[in-house]
C-alpha atoms as a PDB file:
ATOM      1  CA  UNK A   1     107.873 123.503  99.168  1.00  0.00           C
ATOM      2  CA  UNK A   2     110.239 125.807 100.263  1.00  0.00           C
ATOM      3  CA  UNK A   3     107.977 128.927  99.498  1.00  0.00           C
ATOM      4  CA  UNK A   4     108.560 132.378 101.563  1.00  0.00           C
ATOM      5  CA  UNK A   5     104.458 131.576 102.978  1.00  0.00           C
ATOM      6  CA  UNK A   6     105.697 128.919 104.793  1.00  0.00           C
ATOM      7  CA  UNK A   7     106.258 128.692 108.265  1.00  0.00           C
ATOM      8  CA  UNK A   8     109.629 128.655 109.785  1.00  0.00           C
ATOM      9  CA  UNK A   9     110.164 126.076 112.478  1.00  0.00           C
ATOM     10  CA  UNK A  10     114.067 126.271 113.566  1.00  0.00           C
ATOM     11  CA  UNK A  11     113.597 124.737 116.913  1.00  0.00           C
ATOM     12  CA  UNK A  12     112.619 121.187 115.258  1.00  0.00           C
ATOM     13  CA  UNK A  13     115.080 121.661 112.536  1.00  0.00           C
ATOM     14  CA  UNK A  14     117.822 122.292 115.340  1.00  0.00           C
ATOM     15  CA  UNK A  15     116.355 118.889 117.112  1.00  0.00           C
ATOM     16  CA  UNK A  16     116.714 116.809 113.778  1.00  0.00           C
ATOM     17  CA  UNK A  17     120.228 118.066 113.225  1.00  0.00           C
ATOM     18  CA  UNK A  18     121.130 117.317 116.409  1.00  0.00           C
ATOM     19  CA  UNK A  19     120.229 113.524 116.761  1.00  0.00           C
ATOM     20  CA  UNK A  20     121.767 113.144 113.413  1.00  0.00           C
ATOM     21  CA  UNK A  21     124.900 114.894 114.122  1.00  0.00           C
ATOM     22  CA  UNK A  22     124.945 112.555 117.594  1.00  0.00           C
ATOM     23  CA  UNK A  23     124.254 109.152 115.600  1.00  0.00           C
ATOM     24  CA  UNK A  24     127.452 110.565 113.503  1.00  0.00           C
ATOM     25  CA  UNK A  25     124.898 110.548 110.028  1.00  0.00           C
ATOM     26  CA  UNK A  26     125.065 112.599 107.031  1.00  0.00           C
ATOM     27  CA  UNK A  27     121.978 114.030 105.545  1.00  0.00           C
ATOM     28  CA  UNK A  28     122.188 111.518 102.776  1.00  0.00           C
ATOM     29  CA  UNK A  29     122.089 108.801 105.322  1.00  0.00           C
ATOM     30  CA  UNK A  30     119.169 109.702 106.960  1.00  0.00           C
ATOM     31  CA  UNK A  31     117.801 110.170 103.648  1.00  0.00           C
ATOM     32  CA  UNK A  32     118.382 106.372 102.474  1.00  0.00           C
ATOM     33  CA  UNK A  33     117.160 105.511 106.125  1.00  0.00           C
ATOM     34  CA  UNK A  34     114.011 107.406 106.072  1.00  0.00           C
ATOM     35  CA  UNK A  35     113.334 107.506 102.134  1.00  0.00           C
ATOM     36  CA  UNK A  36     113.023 111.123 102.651  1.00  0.00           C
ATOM     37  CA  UNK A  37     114.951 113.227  99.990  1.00  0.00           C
ATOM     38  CA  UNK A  38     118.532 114.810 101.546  1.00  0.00           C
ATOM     39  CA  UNK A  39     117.298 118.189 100.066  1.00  0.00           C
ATOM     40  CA  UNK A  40     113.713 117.730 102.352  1.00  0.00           C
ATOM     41  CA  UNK A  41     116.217 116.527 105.340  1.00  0.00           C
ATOM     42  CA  UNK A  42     117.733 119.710 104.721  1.00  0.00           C
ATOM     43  CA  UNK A  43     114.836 122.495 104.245  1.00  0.00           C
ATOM     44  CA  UNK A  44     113.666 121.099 107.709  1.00  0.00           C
ATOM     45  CA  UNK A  45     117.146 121.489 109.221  1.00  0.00           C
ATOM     46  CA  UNK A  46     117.114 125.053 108.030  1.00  0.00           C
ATOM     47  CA  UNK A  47     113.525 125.135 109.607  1.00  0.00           C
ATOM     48  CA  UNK A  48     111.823 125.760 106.938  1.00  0.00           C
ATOM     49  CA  UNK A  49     108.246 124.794 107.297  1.00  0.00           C
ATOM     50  CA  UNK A  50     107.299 121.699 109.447  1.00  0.00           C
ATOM     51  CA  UNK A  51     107.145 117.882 108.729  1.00  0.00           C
ATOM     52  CA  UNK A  52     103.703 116.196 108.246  1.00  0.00           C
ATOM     53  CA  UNK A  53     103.362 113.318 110.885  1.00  0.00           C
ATOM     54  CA  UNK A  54     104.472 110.379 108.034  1.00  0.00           C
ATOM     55  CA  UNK A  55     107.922 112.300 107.819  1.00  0.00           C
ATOM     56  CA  UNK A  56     108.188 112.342 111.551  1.00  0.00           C
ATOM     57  CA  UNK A  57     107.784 108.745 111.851  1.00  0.00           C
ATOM     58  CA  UNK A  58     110.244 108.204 109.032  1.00  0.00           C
ATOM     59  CA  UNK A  59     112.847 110.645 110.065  1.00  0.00           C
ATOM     60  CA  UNK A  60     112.857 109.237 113.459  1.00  0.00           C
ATOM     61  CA  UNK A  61     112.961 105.504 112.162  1.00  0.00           C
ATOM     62  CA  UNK A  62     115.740 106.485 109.844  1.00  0.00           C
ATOM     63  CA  UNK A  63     117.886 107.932 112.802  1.00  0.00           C
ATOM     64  CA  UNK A  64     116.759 105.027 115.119  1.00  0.00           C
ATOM     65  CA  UNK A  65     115.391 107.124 117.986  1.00  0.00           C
ATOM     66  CA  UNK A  66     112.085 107.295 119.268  1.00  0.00           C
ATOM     67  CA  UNK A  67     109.743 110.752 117.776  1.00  0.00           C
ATOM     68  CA  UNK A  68     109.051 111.404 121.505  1.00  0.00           C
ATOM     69  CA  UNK A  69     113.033 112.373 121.539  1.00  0.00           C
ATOM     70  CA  UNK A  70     112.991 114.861 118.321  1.00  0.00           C
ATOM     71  CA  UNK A  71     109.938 116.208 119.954  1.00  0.00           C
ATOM     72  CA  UNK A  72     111.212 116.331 123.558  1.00  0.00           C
ATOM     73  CA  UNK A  73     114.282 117.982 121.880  1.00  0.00           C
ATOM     74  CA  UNK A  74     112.858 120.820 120.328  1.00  0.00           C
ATOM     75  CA  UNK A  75     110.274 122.013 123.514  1.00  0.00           C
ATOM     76  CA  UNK A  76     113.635 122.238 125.308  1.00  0.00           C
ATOM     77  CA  UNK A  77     114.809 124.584 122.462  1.00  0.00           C
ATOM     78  CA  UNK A  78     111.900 126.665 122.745  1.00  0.00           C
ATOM     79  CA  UNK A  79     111.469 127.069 126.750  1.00  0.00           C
ATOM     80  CA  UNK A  80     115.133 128.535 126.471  1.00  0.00           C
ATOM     81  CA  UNK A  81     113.267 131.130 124.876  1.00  0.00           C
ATOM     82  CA  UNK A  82     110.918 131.710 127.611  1.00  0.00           C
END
């Protein structure tokens, strides 16, 4: 975890902080939501590296929104790019 191999993946970690931020949640809430550890919540905010499909699923239980939405978020991050 957290090694400089890894690959970075800001535009998801930009989507997660943003439906957390808009359900008004800390990253310790989430965390006790999801059972993901805050410091995980916050590597993928940073965008470091990308979450496996379990942690998807949990992360998007935990903020109560559907993982359709995270994803949905982030492709409109990226086709700003474009």
């Amino acid at each position: 975890m957290g090694s400089s191999s890894e690959i970075q993946t800001p535009f998801f970690g930009e989507a997660l902080r943003y439906h957390r931020k808009n359900k008004k949640m800390t990253q310790e809430e989430v965390a006790e939501e999801s059972g993901i550890q805050p410091s995980e919540i916050s590597r993928l905010e940073k965008g470091l590296g990308n979450p496996t499909h379990k942690q998807l699923k949990r992360l998007a239980k935990g903020l109560g929104v559907p993982c359709s939405r995270i994803l949905a978020l982030e492709e409109i991050y990226v086709e700003r790019l474009d």
